[in-house]
C-alpha atoms as a PDB file:
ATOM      1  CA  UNK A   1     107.146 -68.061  45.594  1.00  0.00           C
ATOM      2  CA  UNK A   2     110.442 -65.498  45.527  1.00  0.00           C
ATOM      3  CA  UNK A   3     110.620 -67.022  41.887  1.00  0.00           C
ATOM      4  CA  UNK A   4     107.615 -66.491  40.514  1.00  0.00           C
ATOM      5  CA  UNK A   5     106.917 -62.398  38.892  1.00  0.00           C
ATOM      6  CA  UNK A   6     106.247 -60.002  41.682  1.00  0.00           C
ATOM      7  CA  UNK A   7     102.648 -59.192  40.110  1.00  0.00           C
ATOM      8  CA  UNK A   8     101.628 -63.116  39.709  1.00  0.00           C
ATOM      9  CA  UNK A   9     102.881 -63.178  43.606  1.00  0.00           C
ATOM     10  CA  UNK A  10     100.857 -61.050  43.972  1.00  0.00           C
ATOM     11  CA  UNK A  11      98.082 -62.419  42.528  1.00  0.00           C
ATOM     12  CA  UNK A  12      98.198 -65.160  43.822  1.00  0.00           C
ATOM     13  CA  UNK A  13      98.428 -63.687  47.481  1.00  0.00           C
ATOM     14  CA  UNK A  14      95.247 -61.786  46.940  1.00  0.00           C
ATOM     15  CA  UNK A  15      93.441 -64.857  45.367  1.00  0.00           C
ATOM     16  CA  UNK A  16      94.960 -66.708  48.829  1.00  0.00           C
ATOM     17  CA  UNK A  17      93.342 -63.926  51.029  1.00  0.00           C
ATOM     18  CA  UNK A  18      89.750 -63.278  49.258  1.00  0.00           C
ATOM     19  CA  UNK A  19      89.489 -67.213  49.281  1.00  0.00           C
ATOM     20  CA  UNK A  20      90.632 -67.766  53.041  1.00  0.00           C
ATOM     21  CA  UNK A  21      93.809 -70.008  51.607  1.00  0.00           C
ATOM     22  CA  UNK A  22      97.357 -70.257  51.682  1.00  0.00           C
ATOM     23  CA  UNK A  23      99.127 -69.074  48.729  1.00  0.00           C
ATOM     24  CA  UNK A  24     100.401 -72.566  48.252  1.00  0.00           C
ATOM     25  CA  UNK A  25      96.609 -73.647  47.832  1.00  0.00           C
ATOM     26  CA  UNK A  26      96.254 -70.527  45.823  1.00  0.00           C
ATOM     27  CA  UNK A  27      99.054 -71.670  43.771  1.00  0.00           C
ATOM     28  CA  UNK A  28      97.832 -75.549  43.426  1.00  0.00           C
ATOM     29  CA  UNK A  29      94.454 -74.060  42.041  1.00  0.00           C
ATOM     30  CA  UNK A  30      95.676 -71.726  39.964  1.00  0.00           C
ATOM     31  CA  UNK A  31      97.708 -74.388  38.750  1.00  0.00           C
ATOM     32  CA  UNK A  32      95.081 -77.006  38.411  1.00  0.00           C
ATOM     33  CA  UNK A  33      92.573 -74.763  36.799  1.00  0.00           C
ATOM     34  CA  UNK A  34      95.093 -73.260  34.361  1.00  0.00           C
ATOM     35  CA  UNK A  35      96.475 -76.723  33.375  1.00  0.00           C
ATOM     36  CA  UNK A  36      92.374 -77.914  33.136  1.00  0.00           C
ATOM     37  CA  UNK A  37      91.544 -75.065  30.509  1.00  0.00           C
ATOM     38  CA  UNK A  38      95.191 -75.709  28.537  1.00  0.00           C
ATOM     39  CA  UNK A  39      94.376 -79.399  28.482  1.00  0.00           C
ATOM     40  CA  UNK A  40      91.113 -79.027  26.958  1.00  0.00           C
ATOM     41  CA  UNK A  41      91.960 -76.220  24.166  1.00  0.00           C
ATOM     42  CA  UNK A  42      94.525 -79.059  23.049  1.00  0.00           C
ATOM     43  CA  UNK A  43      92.069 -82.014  23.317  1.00  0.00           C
ATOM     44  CA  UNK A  44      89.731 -80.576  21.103  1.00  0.00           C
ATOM     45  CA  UNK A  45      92.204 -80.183  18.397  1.00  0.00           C
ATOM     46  CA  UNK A  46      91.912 -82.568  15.372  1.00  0.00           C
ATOM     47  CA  UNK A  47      94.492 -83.771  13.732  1.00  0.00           C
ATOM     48  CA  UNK A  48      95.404 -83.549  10.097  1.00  0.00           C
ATOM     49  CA  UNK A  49      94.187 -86.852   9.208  1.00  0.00           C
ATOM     50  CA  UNK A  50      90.357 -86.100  11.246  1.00  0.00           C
ATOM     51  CA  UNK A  51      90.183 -83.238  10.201  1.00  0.00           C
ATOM     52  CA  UNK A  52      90.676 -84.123   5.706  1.00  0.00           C
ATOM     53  CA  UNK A  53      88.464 -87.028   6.883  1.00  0.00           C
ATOM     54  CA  UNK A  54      85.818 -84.541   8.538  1.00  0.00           C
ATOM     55  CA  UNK A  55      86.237 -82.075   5.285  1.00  0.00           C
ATOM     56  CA  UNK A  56      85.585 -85.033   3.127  1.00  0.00           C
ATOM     57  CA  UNK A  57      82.725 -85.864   4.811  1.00  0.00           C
ATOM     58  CA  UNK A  58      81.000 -82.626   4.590  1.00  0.00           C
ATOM     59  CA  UNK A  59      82.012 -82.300   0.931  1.00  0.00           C
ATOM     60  CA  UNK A  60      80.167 -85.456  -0.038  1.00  0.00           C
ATOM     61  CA  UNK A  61      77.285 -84.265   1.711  1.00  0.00           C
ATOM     62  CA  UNK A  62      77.256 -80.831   0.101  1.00  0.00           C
ATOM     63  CA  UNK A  63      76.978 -82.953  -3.229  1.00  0.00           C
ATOM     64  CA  UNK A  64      73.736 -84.692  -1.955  1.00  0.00           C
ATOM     65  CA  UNK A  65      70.765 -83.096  -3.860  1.00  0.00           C
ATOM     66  CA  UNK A  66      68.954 -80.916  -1.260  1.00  0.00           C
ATOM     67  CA  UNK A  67      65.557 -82.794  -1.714  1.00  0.00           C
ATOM     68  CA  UNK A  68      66.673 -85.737  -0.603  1.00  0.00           C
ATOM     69  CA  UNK A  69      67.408 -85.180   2.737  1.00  0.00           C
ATOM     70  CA  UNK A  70      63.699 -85.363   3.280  1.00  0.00           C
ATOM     71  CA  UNK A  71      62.895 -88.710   2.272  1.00  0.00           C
ATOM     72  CA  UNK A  72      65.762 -89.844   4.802  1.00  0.00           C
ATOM     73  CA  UNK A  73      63.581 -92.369   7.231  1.00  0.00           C
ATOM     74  CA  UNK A  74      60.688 -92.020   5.410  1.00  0.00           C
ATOM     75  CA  UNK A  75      59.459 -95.840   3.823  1.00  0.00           C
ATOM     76  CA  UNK A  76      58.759 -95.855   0.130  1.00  0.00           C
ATOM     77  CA  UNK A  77      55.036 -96.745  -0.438  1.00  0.00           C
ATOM     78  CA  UNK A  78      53.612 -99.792  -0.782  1.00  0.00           C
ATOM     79  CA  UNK A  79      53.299-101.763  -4.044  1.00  0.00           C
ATOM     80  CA  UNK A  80      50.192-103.223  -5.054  1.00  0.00           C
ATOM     81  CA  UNK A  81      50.346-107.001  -5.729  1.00  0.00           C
ATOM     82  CA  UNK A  82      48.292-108.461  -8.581  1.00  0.00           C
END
């Protein structure tokens, strides 16, 4: 840990202490925590091509006439036979 920023040793040595660990188990959770939340900000990233294809998407439903979104599921009536 002589590598690491005095205040992160630090840190991490009172993280070690309140938690009843050794700073190398501080460190791994720190670690595996930090990389956890880093991993999934960057998962939930779209790429270019998602992200036209989502913005496409939405366009063509902004274009959809706002009255009929409530006959979606609904069966059109019956026709009489004669």
């Amino acid at each position: 840990m002589s590598e690491l920023d005095l205040l992160l040793a630090q840190r991490l040595e009172r993280l070690a202490a309140k938690r009843g660990w050794t700073e190398e188990e501080a460190m791994a959770h720190a670690l595996e925590r930090g990389l956890m939340a880093l991993e999934a900000e960057t998962s939930n990233d779209l790429v270019d091509e998602e992200a036209e294809a989502l913005k496409a998407a939405i366009a063509a439903l902004e274009e959809i006439p706002t009255d009929s979104f409530a006959a979606i599921g609904k069966a059109a009536p019956p026709t009489e036979e004669l």
